[in-house]
Protein backbone atom coordinates (compact mmCIF):
# COMPACT_ATOMS: atom_id res chain seq x y z
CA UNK A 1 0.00 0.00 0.00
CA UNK A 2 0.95 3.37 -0.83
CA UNK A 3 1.65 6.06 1.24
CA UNK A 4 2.33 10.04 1.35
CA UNK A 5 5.10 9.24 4.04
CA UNK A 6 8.30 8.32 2.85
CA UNK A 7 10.85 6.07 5.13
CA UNK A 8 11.96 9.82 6.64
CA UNK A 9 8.60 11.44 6.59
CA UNK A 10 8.61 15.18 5.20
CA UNK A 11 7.06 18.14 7.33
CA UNK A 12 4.85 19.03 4.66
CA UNK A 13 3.30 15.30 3.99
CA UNK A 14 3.75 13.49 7.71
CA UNK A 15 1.13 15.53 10.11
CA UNK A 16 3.70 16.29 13.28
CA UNK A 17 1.68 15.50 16.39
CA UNK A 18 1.36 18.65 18.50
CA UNK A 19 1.15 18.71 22.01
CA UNK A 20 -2.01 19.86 23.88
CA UNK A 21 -2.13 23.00 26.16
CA UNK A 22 -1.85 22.52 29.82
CA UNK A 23 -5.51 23.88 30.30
CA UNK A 24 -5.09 23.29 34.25
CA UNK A 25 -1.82 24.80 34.98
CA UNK A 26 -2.47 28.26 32.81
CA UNK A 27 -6.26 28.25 33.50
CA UNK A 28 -5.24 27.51 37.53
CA UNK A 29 -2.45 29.87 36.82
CA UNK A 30 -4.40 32.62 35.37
CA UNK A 31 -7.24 32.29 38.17
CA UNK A 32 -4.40 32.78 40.82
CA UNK A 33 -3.26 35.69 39.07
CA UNK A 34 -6.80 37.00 38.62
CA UNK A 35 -7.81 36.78 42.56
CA UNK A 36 -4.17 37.76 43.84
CA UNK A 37 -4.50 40.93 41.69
CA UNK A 38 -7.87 41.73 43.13
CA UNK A 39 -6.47 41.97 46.40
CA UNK A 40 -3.86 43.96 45.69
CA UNK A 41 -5.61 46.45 43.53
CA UNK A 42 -8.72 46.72 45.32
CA UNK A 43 -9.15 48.39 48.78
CA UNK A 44 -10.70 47.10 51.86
CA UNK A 45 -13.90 49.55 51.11
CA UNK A 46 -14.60 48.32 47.62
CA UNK A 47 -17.50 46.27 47.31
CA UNK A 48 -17.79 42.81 46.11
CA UNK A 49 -19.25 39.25 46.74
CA UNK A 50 -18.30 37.97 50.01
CA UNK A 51 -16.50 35.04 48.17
CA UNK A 52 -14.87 36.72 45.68
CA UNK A 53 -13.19 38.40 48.74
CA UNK A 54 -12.17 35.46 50.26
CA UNK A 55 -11.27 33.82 47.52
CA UNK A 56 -9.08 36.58 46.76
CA UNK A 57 -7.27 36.77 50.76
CA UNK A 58 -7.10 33.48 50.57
CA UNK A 59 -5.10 33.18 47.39
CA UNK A 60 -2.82 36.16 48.54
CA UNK A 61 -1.84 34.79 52.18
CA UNK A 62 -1.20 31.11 50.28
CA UNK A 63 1.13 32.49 48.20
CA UNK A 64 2.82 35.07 49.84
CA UNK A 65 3.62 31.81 52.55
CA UNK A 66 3.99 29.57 49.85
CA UNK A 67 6.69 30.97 47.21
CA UNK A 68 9.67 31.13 49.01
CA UNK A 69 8.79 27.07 49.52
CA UNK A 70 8.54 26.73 45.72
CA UNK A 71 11.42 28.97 44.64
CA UNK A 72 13.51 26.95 46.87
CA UNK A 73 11.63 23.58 45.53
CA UNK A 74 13.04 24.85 42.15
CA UNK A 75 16.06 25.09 42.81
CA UNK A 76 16.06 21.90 44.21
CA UNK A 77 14.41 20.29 41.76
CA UNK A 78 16.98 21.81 39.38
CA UNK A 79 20.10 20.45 41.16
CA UNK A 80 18.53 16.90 41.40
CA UNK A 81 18.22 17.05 37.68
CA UNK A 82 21.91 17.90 37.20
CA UNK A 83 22.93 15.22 39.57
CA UNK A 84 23.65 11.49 38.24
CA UNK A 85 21.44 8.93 39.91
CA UNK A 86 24.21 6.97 41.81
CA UNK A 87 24.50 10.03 43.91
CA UNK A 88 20.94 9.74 44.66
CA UNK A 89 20.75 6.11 45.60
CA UNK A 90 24.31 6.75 47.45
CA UNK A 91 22.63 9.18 49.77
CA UNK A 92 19.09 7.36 50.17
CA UNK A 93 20.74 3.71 50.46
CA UNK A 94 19.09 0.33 48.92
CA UNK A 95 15.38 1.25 48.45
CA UNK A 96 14.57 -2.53 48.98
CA UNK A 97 16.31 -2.29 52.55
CA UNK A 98 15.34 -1.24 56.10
CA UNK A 99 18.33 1.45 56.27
CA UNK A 100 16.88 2.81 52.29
CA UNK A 101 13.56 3.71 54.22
CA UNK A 102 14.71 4.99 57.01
CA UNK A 103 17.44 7.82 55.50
CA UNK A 104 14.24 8.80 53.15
CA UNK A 105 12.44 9.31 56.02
CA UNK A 106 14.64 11.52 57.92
CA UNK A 107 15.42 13.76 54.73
CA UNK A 108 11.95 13.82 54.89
CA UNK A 109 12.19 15.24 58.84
CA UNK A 110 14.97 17.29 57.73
CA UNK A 111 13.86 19.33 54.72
CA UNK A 112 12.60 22.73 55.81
CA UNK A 113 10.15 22.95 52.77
CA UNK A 114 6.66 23.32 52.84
CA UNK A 115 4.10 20.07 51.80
CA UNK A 116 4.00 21.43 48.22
CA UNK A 117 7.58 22.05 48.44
CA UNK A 118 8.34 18.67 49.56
CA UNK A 119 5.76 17.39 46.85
CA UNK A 120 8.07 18.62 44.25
CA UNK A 121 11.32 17.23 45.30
CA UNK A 122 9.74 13.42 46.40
CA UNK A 123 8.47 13.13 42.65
CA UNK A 124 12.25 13.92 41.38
CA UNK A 125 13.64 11.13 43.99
CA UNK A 126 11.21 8.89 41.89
CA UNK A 127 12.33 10.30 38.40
CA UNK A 128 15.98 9.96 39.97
CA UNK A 129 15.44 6.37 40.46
CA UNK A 130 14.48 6.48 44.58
CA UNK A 131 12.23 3.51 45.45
CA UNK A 132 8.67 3.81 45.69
CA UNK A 133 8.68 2.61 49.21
CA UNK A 134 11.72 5.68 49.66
CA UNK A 135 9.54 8.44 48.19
CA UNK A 136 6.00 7.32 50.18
CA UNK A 137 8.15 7.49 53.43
CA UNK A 138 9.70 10.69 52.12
CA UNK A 139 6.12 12.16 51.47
CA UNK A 140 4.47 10.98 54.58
CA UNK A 141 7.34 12.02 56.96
CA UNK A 142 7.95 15.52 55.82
CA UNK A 143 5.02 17.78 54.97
CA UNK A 144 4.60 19.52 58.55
CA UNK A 145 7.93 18.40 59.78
CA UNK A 146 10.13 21.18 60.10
CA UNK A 147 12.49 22.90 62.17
CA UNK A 148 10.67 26.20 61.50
CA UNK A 149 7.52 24.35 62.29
CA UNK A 150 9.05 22.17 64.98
CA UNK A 151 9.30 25.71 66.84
CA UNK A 152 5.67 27.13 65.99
CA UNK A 153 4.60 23.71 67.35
CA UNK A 154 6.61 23.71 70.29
CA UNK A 155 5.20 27.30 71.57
CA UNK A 156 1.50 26.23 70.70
CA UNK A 157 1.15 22.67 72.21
CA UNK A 158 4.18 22.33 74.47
CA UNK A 159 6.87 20.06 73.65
CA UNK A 160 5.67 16.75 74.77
CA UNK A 161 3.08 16.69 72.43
CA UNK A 162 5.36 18.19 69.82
CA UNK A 163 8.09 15.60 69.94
CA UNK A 164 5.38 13.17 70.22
CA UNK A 165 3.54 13.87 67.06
CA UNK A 166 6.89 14.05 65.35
CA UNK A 167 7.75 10.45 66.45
CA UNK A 168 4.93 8.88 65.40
CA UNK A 169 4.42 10.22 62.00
CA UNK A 170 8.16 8.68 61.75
CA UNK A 171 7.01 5.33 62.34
CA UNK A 172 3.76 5.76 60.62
CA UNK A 173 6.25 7.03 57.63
CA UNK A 174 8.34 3.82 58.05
CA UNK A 175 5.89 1.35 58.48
CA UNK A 176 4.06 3.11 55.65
CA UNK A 177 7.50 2.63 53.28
CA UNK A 178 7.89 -1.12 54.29
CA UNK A 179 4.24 -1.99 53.13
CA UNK A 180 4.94 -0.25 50.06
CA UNK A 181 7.97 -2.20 50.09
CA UNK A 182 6.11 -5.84 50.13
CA UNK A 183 3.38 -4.76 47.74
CA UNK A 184 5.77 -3.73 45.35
CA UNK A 185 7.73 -7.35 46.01
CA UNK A 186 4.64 -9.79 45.92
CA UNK A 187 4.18 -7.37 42.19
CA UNK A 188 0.55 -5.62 43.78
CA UNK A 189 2.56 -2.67 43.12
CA UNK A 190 4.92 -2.06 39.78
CA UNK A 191 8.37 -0.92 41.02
CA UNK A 192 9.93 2.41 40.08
CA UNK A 193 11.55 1.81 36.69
CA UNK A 194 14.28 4.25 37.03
CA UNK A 195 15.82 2.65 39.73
CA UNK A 196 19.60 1.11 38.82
CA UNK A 197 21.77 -0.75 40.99
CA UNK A 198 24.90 1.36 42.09
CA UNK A 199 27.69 0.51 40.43
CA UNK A 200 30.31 -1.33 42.74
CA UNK A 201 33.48 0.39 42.08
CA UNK A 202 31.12 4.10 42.92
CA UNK A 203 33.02 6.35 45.42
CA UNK A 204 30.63 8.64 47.51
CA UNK A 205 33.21 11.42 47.99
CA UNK A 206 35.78 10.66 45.35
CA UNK A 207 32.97 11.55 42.36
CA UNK A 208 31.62 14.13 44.83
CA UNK A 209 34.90 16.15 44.83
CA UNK A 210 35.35 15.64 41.30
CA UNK A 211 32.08 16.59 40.04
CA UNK A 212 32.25 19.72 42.36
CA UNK A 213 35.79 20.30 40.77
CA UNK A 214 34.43 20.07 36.99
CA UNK A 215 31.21 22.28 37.89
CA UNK A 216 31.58 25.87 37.16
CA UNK A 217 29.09 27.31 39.55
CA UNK A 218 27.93 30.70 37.55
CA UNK A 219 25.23 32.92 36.08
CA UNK A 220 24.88 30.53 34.01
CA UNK A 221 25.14 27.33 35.84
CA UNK A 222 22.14 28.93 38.08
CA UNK A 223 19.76 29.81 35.62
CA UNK A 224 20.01 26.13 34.10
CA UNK A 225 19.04 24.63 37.20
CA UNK A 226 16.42 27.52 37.75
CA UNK A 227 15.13 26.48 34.31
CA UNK A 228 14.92 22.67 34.55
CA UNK A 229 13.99 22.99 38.21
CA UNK A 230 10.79 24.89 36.82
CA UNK A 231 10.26 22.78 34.01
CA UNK A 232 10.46 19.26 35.57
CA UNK A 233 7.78 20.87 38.23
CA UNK A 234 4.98 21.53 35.96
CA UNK A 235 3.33 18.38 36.30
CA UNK A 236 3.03 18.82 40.09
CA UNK A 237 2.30 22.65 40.03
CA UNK A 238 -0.74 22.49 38.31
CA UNK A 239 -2.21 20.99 41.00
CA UNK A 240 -0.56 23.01 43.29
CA UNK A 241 -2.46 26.13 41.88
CA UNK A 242 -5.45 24.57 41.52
CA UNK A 243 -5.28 23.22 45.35
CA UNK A 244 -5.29 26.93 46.14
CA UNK A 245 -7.91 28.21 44.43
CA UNK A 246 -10.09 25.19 45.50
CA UNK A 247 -9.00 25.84 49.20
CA UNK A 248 -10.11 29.55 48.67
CA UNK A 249 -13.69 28.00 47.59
CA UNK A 250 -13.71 26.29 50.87
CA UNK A 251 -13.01 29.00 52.91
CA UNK A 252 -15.59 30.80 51.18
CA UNK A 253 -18.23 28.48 51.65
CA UNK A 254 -17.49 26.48 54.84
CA UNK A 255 -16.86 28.78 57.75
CA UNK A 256 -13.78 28.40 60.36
CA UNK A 257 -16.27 28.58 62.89
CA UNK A 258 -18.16 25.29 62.21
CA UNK A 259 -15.15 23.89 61.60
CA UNK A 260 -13.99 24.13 64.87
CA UNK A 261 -17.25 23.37 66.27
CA UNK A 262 -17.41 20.02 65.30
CA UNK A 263 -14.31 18.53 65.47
CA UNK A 264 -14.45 17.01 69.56
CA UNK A 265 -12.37 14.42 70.55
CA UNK A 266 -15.02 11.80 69.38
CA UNK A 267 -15.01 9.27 66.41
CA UNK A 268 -17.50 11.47 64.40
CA UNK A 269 -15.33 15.03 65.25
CA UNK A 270 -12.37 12.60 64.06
CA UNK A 271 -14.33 11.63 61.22
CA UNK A 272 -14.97 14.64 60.07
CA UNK A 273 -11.46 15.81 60.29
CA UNK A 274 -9.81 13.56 58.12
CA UNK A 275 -12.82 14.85 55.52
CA UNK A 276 -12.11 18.23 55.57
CA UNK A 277 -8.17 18.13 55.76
CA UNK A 278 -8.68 15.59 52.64
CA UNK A 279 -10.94 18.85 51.09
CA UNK A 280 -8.74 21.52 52.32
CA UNK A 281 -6.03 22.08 50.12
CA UNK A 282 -3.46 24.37 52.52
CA UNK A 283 0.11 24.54 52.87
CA UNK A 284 1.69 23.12 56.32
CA UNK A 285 1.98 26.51 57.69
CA UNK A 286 -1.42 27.09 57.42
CA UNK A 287 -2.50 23.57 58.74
CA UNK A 288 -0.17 24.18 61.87
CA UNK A 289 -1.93 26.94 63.84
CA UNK A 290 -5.67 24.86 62.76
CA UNK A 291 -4.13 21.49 64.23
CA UNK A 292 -3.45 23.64 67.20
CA UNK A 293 -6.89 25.11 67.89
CA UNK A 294 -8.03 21.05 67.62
CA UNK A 295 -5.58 19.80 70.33
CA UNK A 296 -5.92 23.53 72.64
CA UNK A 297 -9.58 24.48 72.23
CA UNK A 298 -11.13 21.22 71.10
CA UNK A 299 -9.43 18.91 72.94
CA UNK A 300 -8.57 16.84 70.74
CA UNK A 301 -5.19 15.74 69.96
CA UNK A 302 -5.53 13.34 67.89
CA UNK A 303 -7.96 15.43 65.55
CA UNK A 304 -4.85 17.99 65.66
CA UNK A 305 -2.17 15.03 64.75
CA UNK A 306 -4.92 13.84 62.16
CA UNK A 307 -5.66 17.14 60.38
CA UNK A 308 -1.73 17.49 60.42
CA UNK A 309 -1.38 13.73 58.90
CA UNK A 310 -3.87 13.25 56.56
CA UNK A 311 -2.55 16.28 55.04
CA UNK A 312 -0.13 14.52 52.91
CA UNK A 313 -1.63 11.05 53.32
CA UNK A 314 -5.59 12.01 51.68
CA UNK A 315 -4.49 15.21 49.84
CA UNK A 316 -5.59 15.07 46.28
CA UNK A 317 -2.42 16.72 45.37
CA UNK A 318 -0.23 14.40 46.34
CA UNK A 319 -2.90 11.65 44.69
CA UNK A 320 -2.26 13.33 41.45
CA UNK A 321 1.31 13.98 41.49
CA UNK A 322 1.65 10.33 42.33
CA UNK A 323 0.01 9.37 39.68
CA UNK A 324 1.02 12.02 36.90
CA UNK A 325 4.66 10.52 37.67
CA UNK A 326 4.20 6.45 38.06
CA UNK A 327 1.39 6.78 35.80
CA UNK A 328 -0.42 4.08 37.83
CA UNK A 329 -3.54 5.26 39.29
CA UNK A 330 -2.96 1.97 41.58
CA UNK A 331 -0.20 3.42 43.68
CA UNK A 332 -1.74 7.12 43.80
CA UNK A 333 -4.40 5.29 45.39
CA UNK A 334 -2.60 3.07 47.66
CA UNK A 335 -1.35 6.34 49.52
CA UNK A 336 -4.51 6.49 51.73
CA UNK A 337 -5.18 3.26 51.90
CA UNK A 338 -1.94 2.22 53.24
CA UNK A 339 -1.68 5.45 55.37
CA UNK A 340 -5.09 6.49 56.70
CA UNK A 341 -6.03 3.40 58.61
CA UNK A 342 -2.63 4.00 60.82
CA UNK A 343 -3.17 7.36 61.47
CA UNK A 344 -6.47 7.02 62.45
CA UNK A 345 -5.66 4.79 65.08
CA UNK A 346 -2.98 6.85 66.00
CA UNK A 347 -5.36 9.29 66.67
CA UNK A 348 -8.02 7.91 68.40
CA UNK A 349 -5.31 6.79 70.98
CA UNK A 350 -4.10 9.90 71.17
CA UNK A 351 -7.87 11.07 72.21
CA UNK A 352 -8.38 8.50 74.40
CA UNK A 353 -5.38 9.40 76.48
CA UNK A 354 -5.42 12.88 76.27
């Protein structure tokens, strides 16, 4: 059979497949612009519908605590890209081993990043060939855990209940990593395809000083890694937008007050905890001072350790950026279900004896 293509098809015979618009990251981007300009432009006195308004504030105080997490993200993001994957599974160990999980989960502690910060770099790890197992402990571990944080938390619910939040989202990060882990042995689960074994003769610090010899660190040099850091986070910041804008909707139409109100240290007030940090879409500074009202004025600690868990565990944003970078809709969704069951047991304890 005949055909208009020859063996090197021609630009004017062969139709060249052309990429679709990102219709949520410039229409999420262009409603965050929209609202965050209205609050800027517009005084206090001008009068508009209540939600607009709070759509608007609450688009302006997520960003403004947001970018510096994302800028830094970025950059982040950027270096990861420039950095060969046998550094990667040098610093984060065998993914298949109990040591693997556990250094994932304390760069996870470590990171001073913001959830959506900390969104960006875990979906790198993956691309940079970190275990599945790795980047779920990494996820679950990190999104409220921060020095900066650490503090806030300290002065707001003391420090016993501070360092004991922090431990247990460790082990529920852990435990969370070594089910991943099995699932992804017994083949429930398909394992990370970029991961490589590290080459035996690999020196840590030997390629470390020469790669930091042979690296010209200028203008240039930083604008690359600005560049791919931005571009190789466009699959997660979509979502990242949109989570703001829907959190605005929220706020708009779901009042602080009721949400307060019912959230007692009872299985429905947990209930309905886990269902509204699963709808809104904040960043971990924001969640900190709500998860504090729940443990001071509730009393309810574990709806405060909850709201501050299932933050990264039921967040649709996380869902999605799973699954825009395994492609498996199976291990977005395997998030939750591995996760939520152990924190809400973690929490009803925590009610129980509190």
């Amino acid at each position: 059979m005949s055909s208009c293509c020859p063996p090197e098809p021609q630009p004017d015979c062969c139709e060249l497949k052309k990429s679709r618009p990102d219709y949520l990251l410039w229409g999420s981007m262009v409603g965050i612009i929209v609202f965050y300009g209205l609050r800027l432009a517009l005084s206090s006195t001008t009068q508009l519908p209540l939600w607009v308004g709070v759509i608007s504030e609450t688009v302006f105080e997520l960003m403004n605590v947001m970018w510096w997490s994302l800028v830094l993200a970025f950059f982040f993001v950027g270096i990861l890209h420039k950095i060969p994957r046998e550094f990667i599974n040098s610093v984060l160990g065998n993914g298949e081993s109990f040591k693997g999980v556990l250094r994932a989960t304390l760069a996870g502690l470590l990171l001073d990043l913001c959830n959506h910060g900390i969104l960006l770099i875990g979906m790198k790890l993956y691309e940079r060939g970190a275990s599945l197992a790795q980047v779920v402990a990494f996820l679950v571990s990190s999104p409220w855990n921060s020095f900066s944080l650490t503090l806030i938390l300290f002065a707001l619910i003391g420090i016993e209940w501070t360092v004991g939040f922090i431990v247990l989202s460790m082990v529920i990060a852990l435990l969370s990593g070594f089910i991943f882990q099995i699932l992804v042995r017994r083949g429930a689960l398909i394992k990370n395809p970029h991961q490589t074994d590290l080459p035996k003769e690999f020196r840590f610090w030997q390629e470390t000083r020469g790669g930091i010899s042979s690296t010209k660190f200028n203008g240039k040099w930083f604008r690359e890694v600005l560049k791919e850091g931005v571009v190789g986070s466009k699959m997660v910041l979509r979502w990242i937008l949109f989570g703001v804008l829907l959190a605005g909707a929220v706020r708009a139409f779901v009042s602080l007050e009721d949400f307060q109100t019912y959230f007692g240290a009872s299985i429905a007030g947990l209930g309905l905890t886990v269902v509204f940090a699963t709808i809104l879409e904040i960043c971990s500074e924001g969640s900190t001072p709500i998860a504090a009202d729940l443990v001071n004025r509730a009393g309810a600690p574990g709806n405060g350790f909850a709201f501050l868990m299932t933050g990264a565990s039921t967040d649709y944003t996380e869902i999605m950026a799973l699954k825009e970078t395994t492609g498996s809709w199976k291990i977005s969704l395997f998030l939750p279900l591995v996760t939520v069951p152990q924190v809400l047991l973690v929490s009803w304890v925590l009610n129980t004896v509190g």
